[in-house]
PDB file of N, CA and C in Angstrom:
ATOM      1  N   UNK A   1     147.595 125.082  62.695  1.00  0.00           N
ATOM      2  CA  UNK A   1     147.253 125.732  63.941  1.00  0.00           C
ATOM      3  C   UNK A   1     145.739 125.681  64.171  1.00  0.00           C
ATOM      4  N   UNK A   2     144.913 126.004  63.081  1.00  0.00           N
ATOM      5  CA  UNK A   2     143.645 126.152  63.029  1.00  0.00           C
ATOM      6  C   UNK A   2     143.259 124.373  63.632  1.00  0.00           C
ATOM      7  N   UNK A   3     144.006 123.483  63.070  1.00  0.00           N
ATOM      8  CA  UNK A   3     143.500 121.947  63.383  1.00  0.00           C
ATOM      9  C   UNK A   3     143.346 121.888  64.890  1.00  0.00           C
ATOM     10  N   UNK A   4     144.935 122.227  65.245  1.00  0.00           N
ATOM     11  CA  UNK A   4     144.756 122.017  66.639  1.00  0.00           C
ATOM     12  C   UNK A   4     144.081 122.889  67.787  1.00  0.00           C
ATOM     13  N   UNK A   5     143.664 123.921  67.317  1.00  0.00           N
ATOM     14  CA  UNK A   5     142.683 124.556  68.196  1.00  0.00           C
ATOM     15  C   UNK A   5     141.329 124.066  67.934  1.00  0.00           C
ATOM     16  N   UNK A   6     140.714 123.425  67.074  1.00  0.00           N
ATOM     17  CA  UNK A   6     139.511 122.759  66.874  1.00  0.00           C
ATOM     18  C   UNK A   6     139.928 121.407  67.967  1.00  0.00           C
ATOM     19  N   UNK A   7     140.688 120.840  67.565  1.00  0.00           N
ATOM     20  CA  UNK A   7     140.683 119.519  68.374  1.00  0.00           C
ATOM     21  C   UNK A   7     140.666 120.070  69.719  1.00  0.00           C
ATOM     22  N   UNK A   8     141.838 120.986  70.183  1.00  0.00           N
ATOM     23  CA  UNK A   8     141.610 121.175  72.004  1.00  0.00           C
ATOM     24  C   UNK A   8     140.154 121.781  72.322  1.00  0.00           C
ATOM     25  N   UNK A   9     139.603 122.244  71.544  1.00  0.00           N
ATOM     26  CA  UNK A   9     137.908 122.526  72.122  1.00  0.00           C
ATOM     27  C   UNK A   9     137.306 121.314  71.972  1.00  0.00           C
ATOM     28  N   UNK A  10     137.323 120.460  70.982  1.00  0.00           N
ATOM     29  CA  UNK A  10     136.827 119.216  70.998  1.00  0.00           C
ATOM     30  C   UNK A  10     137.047 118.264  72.253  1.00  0.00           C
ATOM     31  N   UNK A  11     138.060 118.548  72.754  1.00  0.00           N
ATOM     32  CA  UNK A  11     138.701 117.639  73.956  1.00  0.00           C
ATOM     33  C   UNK A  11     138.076 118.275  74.764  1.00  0.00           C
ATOM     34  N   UNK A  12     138.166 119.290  75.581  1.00  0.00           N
ATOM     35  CA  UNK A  12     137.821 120.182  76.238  1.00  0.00           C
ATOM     36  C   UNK A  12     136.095 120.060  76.635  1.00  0.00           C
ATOM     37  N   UNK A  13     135.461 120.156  75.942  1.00  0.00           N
ATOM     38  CA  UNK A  13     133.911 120.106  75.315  1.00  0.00           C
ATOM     39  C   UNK A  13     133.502 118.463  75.915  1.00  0.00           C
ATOM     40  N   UNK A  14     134.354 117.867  75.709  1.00  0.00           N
ATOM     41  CA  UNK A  14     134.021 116.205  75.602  1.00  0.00           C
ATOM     42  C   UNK A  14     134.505 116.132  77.163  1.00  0.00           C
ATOM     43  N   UNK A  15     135.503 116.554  77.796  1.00  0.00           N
ATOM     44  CA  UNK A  15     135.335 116.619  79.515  1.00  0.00           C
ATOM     45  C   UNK A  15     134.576 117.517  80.114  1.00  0.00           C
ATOM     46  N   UNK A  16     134.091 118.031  79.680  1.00  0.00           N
ATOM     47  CA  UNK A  16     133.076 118.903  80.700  1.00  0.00           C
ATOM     48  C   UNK A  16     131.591 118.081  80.411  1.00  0.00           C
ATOM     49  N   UNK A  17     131.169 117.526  79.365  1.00  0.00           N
ATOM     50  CA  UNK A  17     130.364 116.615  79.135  1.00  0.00           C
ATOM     51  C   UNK A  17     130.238 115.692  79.918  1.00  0.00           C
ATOM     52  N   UNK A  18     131.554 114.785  80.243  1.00  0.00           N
ATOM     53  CA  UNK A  18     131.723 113.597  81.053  1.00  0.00           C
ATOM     54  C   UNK A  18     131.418 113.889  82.189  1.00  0.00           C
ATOM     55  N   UNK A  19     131.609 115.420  83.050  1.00  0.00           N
ATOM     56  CA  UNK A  19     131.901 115.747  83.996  1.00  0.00           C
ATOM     57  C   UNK A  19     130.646 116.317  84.423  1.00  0.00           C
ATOM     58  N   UNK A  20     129.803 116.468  83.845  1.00  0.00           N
ATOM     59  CA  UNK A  20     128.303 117.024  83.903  1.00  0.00           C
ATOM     60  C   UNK A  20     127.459 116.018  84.562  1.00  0.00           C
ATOM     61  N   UNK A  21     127.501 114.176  83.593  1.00  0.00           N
ATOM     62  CA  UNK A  21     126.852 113.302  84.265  1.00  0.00           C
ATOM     63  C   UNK A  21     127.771 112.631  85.091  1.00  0.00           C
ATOM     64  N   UNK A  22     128.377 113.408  86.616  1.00  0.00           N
ATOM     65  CA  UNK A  22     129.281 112.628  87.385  1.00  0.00           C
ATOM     66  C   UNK A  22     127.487 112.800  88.265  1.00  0.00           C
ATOM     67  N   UNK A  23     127.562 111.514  88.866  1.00  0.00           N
ATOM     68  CA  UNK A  23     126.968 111.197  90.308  1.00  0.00           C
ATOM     69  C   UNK A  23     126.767 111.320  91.599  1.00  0.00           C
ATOM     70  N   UNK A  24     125.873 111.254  92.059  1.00  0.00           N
ATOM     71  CA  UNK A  24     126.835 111.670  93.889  1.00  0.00           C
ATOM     72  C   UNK A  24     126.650 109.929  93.712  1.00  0.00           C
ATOM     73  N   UNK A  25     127.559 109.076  94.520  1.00  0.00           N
ATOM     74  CA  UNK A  25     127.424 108.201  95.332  1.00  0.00           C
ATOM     75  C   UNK A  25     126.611 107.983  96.298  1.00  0.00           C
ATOM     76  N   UNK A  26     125.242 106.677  95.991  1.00  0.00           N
ATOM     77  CA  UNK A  26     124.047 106.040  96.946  1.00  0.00           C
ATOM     78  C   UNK A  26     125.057 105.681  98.342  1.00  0.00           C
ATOM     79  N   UNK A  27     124.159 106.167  99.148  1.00  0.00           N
ATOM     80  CA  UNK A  27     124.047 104.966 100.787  1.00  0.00           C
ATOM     81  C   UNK A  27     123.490 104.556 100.602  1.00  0.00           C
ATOM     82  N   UNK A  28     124.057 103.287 101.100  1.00  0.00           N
ATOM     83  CA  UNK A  28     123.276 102.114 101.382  1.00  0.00           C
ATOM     84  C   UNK A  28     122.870 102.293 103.124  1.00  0.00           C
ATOM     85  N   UNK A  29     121.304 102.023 103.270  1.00  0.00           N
ATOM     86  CA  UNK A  29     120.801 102.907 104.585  1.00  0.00           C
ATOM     87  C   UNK A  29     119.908 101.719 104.732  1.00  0.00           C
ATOM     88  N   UNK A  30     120.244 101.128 106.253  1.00  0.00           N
ATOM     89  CA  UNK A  30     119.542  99.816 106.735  1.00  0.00           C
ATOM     90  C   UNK A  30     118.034  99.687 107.312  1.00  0.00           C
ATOM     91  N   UNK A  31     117.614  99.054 106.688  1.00  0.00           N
ATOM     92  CA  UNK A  31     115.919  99.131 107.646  1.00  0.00           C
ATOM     93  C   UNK A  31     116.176  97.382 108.310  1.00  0.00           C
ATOM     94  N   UNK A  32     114.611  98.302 109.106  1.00  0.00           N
ATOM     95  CA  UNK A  32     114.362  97.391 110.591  1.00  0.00           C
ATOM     96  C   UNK A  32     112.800  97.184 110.455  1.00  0.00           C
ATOM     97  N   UNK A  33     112.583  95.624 110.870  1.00  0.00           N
ATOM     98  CA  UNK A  33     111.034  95.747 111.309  1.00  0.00           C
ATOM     99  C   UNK A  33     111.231  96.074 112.969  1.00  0.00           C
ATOM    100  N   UNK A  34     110.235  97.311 113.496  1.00  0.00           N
ATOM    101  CA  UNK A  34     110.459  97.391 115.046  1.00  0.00           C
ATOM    102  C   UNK A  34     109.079  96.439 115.522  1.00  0.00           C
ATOM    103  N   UNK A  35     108.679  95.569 114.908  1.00  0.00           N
ATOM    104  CA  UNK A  35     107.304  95.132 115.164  1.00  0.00           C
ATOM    105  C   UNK A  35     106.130  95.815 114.826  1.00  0.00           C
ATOM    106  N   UNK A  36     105.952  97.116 114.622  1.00  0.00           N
ATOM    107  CA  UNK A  36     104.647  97.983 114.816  1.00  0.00           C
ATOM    108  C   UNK A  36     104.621  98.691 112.971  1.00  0.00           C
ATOM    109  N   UNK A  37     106.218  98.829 113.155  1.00  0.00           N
ATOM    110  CA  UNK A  37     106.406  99.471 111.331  1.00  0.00           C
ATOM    111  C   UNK A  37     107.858  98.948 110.884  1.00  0.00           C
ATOM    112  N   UNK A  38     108.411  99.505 109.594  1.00  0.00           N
ATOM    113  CA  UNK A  38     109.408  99.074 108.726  1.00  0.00           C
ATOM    114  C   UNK A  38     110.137 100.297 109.036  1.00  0.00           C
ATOM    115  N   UNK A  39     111.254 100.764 110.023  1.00  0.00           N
ATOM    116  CA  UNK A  39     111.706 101.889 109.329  1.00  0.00           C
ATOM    117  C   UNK A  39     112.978 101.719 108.727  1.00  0.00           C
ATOM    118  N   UNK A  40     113.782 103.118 108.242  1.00  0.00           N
ATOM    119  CA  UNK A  40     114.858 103.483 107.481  1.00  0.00           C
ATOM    120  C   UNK A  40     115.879 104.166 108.703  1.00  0.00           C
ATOM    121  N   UNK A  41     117.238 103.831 108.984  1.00  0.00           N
ATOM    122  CA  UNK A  41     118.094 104.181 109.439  1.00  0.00           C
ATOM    123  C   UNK A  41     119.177 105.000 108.590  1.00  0.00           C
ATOM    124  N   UNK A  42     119.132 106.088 108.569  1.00  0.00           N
ATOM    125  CA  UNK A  42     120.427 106.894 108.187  1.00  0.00           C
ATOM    126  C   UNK A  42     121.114 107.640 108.930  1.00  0.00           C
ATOM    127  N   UNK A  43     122.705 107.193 109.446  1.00  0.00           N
ATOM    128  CA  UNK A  43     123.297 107.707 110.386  1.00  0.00           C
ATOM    129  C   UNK A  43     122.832 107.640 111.745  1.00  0.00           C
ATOM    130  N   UNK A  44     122.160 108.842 112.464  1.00  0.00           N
ATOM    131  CA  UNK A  44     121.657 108.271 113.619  1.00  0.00           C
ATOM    132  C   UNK A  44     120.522 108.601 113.376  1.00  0.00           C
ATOM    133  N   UNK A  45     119.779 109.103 112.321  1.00  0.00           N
ATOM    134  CA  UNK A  45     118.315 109.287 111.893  1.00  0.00           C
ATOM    135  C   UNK A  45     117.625 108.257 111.891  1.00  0.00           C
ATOM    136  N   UNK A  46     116.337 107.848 112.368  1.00  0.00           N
ATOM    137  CA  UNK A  46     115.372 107.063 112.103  1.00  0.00           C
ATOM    138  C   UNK A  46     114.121 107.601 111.473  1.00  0.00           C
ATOM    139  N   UNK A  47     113.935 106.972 110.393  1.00  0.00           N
ATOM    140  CA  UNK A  47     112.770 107.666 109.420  1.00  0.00           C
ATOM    141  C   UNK A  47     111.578 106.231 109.461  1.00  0.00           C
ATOM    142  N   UNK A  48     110.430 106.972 110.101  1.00  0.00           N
ATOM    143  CA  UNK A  48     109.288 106.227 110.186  1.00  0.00           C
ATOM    144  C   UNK A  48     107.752 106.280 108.775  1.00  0.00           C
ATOM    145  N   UNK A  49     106.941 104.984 108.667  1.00  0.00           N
ATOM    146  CA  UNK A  49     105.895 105.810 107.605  1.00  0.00           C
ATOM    147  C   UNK A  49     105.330 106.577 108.299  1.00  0.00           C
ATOM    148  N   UNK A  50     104.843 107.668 107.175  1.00  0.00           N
ATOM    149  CA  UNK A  50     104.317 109.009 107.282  1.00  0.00           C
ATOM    150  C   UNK A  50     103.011 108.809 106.265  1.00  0.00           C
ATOM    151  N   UNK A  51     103.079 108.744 104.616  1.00  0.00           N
ATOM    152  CA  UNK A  51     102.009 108.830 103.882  1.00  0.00           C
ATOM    153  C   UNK A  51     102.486 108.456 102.688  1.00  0.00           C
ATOM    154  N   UNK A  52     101.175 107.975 101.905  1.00  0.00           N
ATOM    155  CA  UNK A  52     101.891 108.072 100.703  1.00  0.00           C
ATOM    156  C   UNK A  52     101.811 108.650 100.344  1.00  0.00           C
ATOM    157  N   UNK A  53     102.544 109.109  98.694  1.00  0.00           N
ATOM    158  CA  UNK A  53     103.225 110.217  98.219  1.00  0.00           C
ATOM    159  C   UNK A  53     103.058 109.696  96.535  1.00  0.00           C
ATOM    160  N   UNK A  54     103.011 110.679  95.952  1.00  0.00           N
ATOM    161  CA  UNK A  54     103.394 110.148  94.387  1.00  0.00           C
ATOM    162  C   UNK A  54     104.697 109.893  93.834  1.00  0.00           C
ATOM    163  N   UNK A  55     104.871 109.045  93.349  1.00  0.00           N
ATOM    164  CA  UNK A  55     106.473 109.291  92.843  1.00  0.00           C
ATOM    165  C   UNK A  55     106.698 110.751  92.426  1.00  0.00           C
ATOM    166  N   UNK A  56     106.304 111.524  91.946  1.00  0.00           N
ATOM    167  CA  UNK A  56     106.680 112.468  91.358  1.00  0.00           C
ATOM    168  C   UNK A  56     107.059 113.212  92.020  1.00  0.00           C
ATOM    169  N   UNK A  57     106.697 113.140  93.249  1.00  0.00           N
ATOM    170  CA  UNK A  57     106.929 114.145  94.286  1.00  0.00           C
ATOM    171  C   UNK A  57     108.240 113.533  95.103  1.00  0.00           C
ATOM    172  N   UNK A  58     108.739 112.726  94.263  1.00  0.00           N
ATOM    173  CA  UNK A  58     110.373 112.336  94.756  1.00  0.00           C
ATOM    174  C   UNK A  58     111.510 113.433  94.580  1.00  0.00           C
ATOM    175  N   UNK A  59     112.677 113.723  94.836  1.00  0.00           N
ATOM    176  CA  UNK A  59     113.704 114.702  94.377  1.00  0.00           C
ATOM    177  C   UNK A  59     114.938 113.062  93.866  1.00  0.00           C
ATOM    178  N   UNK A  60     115.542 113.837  93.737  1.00  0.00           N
ATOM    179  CA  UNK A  60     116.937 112.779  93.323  1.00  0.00           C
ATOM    180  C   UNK A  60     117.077 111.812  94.487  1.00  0.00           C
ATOM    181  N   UNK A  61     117.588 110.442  93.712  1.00  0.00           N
ATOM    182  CA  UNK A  61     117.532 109.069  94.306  1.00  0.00           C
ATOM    183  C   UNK A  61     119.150 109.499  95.349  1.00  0.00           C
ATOM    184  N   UNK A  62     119.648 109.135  96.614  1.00  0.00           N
ATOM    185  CA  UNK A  62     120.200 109.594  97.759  1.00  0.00           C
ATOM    186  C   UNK A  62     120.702 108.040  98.208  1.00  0.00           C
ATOM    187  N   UNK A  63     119.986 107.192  97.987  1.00  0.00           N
ATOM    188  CA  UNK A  63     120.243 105.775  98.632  1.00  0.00           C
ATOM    189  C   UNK A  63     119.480 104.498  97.984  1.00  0.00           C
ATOM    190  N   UNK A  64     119.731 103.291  98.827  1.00  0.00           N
ATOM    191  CA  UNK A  64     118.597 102.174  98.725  1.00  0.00           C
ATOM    192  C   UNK A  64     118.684 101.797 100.129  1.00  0.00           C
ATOM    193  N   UNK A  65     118.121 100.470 100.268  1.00  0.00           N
ATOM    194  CA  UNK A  65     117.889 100.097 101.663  1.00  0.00           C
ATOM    195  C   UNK A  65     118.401  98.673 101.993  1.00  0.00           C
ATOM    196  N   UNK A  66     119.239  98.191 102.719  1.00  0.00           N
ATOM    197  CA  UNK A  66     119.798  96.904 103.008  1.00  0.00           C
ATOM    198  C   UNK A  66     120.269  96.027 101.757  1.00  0.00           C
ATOM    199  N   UNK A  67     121.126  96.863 100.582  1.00  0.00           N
ATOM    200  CA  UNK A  67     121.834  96.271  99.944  1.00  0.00           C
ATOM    201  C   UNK A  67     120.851  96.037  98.741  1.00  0.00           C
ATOM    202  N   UNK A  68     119.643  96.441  98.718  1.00  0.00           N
ATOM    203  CA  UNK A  68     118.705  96.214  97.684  1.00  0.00           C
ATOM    204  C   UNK A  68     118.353  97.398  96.480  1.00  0.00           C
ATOM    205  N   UNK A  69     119.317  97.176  95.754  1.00  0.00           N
ATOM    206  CA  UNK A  69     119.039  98.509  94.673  1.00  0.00           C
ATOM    207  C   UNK A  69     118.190  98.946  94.087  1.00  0.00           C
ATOM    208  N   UNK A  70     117.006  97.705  94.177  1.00  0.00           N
ATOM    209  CA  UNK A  70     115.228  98.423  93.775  1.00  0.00           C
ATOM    210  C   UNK A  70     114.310  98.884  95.033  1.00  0.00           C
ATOM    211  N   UNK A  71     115.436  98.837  96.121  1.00  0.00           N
ATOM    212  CA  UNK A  71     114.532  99.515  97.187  1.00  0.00           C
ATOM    213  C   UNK A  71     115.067 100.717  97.323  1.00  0.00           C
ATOM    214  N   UNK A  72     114.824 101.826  96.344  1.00  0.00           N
ATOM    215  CA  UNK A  72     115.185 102.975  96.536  1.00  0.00           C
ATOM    216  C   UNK A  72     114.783 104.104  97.606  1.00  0.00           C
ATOM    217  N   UNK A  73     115.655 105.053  97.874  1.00  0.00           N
ATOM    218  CA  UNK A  73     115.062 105.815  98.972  1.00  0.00           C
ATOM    219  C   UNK A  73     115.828 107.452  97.935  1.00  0.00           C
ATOM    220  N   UNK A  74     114.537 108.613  98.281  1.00  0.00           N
ATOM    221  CA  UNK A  74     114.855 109.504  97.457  1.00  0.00           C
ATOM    222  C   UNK A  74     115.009 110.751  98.382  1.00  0.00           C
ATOM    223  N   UNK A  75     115.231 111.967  97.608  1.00  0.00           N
ATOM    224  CA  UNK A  75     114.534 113.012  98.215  1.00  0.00           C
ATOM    225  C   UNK A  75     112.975 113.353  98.531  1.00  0.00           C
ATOM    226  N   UNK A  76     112.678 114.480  99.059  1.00  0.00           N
ATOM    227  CA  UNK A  76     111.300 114.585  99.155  1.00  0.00           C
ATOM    228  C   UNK A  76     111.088 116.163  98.449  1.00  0.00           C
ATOM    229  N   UNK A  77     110.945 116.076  97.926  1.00  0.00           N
ATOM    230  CA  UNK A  77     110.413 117.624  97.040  1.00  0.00           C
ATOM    231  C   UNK A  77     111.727 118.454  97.173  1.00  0.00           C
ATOM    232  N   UNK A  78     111.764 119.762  98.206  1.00  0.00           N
ATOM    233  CA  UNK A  78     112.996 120.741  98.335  1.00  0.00           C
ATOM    234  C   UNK A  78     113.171 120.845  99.776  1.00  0.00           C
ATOM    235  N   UNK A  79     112.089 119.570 100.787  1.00  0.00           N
ATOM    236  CA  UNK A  79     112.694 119.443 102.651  1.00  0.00           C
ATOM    237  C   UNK A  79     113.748 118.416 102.309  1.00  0.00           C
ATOM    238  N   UNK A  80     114.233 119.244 103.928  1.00  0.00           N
ATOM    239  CA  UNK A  80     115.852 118.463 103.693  1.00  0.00           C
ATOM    240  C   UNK A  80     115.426 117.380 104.235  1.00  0.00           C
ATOM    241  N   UNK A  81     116.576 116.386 103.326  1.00  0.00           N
ATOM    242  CA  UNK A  81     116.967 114.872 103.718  1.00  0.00           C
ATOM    243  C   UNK A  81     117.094 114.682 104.986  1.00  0.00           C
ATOM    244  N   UNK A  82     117.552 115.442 106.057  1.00  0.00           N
ATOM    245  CA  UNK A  82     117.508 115.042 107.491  1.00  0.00           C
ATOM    246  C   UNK A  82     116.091 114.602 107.758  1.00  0.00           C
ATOM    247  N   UNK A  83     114.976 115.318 107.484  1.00  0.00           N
ATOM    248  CA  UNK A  83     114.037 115.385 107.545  1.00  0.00           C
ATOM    249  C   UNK A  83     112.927 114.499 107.559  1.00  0.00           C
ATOM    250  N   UNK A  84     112.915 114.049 105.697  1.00  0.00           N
ATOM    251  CA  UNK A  84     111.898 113.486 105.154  1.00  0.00           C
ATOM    252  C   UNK A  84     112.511 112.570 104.233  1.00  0.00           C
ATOM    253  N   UNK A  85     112.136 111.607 103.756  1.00  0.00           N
ATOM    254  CA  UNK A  85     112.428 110.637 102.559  1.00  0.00           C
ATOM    255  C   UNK A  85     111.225 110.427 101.581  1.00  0.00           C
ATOM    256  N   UNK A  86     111.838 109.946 101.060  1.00  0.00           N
ATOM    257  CA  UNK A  86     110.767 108.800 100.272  1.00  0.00           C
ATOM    258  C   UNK A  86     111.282 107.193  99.553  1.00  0.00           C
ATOM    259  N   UNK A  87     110.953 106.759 100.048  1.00  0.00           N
ATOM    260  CA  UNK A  87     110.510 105.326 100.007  1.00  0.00           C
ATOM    261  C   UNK A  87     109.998 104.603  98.687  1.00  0.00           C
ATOM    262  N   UNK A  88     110.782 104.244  97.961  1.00  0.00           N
ATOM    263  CA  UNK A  88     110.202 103.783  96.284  1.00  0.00           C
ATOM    264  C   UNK A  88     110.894 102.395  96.100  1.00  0.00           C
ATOM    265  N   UNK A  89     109.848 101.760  95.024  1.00  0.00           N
ATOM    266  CA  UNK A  89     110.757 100.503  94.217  1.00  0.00           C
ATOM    267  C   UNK A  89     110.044 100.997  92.742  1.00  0.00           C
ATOM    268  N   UNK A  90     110.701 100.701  91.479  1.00  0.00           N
ATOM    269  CA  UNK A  90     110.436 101.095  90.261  1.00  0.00           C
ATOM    270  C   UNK A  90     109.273 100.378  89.834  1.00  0.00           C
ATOM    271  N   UNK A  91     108.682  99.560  90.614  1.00  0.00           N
ATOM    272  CA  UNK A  91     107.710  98.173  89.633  1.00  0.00           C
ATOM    273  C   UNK A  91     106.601  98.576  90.470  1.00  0.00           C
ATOM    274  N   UNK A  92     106.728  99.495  91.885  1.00  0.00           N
ATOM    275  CA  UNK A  92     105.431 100.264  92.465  1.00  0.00           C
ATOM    276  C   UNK A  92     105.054 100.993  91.978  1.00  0.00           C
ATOM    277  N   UNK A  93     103.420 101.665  92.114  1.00  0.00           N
ATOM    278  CA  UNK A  93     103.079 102.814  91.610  1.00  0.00           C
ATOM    279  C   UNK A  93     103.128 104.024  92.688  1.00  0.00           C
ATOM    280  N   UNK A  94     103.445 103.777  93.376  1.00  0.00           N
ATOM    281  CA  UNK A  94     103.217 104.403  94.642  1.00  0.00           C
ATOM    282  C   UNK A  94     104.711 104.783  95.279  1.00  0.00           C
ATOM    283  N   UNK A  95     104.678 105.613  96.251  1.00  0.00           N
ATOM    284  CA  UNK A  95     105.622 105.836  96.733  1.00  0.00           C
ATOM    285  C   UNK A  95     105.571 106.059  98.767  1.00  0.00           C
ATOM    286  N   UNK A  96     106.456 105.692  99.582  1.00  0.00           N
ATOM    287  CA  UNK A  96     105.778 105.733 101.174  1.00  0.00           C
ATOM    288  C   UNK A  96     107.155 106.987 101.722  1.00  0.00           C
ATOM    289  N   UNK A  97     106.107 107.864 101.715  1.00  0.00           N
ATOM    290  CA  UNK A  97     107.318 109.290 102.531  1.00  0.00           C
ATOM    291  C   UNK A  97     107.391 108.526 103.914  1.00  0.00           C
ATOM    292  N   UNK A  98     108.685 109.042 104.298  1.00  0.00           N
ATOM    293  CA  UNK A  98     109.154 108.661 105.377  1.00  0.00           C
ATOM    294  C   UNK A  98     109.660 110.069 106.343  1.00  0.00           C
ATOM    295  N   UNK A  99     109.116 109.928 107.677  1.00  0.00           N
ATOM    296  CA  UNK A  99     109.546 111.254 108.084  1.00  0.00           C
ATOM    297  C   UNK A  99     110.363 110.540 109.629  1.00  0.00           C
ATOM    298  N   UNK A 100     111.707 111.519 109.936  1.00  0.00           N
ATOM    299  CA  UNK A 100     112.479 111.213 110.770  1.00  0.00           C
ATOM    300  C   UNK A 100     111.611 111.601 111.975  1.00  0.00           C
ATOM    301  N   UNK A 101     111.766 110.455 112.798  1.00  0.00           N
ATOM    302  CA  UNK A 101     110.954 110.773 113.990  1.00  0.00           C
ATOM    303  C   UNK A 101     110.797 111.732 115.088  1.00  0.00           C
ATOM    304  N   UNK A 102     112.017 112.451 115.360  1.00  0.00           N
ATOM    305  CA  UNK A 102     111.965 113.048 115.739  1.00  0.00           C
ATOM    306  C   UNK A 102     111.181 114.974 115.001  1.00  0.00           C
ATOM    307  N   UNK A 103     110.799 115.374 113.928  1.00  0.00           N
ATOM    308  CA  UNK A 103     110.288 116.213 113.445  1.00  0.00           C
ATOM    309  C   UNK A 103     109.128 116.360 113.813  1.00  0.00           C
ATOM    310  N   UNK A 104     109.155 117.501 113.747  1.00  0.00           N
ATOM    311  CA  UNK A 104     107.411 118.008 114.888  1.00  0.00           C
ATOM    312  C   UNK A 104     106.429 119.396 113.586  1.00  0.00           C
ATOM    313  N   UNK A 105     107.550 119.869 112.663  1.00  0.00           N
ATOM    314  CA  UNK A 105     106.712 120.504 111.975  1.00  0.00           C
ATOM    315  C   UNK A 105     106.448 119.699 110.464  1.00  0.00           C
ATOM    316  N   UNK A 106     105.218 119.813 110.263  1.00  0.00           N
ATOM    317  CA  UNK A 106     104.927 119.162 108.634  1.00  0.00           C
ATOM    318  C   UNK A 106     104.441 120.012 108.078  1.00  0.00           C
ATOM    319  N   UNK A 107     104.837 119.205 107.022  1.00  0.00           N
ATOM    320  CA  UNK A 107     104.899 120.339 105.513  1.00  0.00           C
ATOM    321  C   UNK A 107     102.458 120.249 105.407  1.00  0.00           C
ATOM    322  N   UNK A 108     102.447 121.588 104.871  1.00  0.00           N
ATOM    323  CA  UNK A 108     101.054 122.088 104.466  1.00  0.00           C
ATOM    324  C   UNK A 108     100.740 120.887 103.252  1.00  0.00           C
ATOM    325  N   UNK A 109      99.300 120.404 104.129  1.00  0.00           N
ATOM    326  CA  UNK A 109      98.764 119.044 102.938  1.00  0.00           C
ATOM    327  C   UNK A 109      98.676 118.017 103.470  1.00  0.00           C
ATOM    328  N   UNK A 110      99.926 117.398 104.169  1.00  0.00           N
ATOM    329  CA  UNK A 110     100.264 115.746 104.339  1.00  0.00           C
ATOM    330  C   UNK A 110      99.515 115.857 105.692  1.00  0.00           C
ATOM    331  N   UNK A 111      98.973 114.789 106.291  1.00  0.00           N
ATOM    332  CA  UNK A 111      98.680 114.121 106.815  1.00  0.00           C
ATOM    333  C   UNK A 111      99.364 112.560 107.112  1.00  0.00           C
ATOM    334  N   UNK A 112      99.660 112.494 108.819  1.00  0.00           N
ATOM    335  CA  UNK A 112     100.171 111.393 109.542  1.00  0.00           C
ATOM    336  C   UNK A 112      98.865 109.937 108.770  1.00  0.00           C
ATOM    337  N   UNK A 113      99.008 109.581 108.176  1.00  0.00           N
ATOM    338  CA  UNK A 113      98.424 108.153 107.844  1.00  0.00           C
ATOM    339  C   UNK A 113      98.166 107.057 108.794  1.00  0.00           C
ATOM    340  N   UNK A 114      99.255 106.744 109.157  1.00  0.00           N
ATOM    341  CA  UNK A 114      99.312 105.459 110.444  1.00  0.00           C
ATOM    342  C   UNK A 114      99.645 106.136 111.633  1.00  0.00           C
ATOM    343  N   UNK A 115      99.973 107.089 112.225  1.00  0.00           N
ATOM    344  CA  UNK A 115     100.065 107.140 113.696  1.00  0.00           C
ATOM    345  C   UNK A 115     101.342 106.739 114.256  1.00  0.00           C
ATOM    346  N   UNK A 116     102.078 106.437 113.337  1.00  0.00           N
ATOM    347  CA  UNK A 116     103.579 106.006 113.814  1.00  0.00           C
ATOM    348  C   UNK A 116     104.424 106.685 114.941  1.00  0.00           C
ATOM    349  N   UNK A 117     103.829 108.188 114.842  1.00  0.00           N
ATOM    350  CA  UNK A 117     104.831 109.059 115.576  1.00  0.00           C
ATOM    351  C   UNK A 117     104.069 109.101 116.568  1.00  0.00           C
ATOM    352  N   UNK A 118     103.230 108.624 117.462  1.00  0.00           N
ATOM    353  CA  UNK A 118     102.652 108.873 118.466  1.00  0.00           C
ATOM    354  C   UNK A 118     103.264 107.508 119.372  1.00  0.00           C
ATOM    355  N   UNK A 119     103.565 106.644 118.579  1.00  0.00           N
ATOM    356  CA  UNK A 119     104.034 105.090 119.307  1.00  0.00           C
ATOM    357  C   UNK A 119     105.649 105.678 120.157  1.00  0.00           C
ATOM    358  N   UNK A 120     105.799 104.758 121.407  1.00  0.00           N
ATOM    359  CA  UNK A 120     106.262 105.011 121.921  1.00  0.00           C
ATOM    360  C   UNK A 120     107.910 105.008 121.365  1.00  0.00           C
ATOM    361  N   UNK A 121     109.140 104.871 122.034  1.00  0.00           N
ATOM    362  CA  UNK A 121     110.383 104.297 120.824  1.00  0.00           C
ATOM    363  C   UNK A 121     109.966 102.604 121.261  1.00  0.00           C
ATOM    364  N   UNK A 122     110.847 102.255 120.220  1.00  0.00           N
ATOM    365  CA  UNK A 122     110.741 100.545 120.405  1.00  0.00           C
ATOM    366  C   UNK A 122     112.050 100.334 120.903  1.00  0.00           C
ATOM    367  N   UNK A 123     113.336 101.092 119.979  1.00  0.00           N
ATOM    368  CA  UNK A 123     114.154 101.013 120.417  1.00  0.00           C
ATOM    369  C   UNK A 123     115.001 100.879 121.404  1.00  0.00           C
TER     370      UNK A 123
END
């Protein structure tokens, strides 16, 4: 009796393990050159550059971009994904936040870099 109650915690123990490193499933989320910049399409979101960013200041990886699995796209700190991205490949040192164009409040610190959001739509 004693055996088999060691083994069902053993079993037991060993699926909740498995079940700990489950994943969410990447989108795959299409970019565009509009002529002026590179952006990121998710759903009906369009995410334009904003600044760069450190990697570190990524949250969990969310996607890549046109089928390219080293063109990762992440979270951005604890703003929501509707919001903001970030823009990474592993062999950069750098990272390019991406902010959905339509957003009008920014986070304390960042600064617009290129001016993207002032351009008209291209679309």
């Amino acid at each position: 009796m004693k055996k088999l109650f060691i083994t069902f915690f053993a079993v037991l123990f060993s699926l909740s393990l498995c079940s700990c490193g489950e994943s969410r499933e990447l989108v795959d989320m299409e970019g565009s050159d509009t002529g002026e910049y590179y952006a990121v399409t998710w759903e009906d979101r369009t995410y334009i550059p904003f600044c760069v960013v450190d990697k570190n200041d990524r949250g969990g990886q969310i996607g890549y971009v046109n089928g390219d699995k080293d063109n990762r796209i992440s979270e951005y700190k604890e703003f929501p994904a509707e919001d903001w991205l970030v823009s990474w490949m592993p062999t950069d040192g750098g990272a390019m936040l991406l902010k959905e164009k339509n957003v009008t409040e920014i986070p304390e610190g960042l600064t617009d870099e290129y001016g993207y959001s002032a351009l008209p739509d291209t679309e």
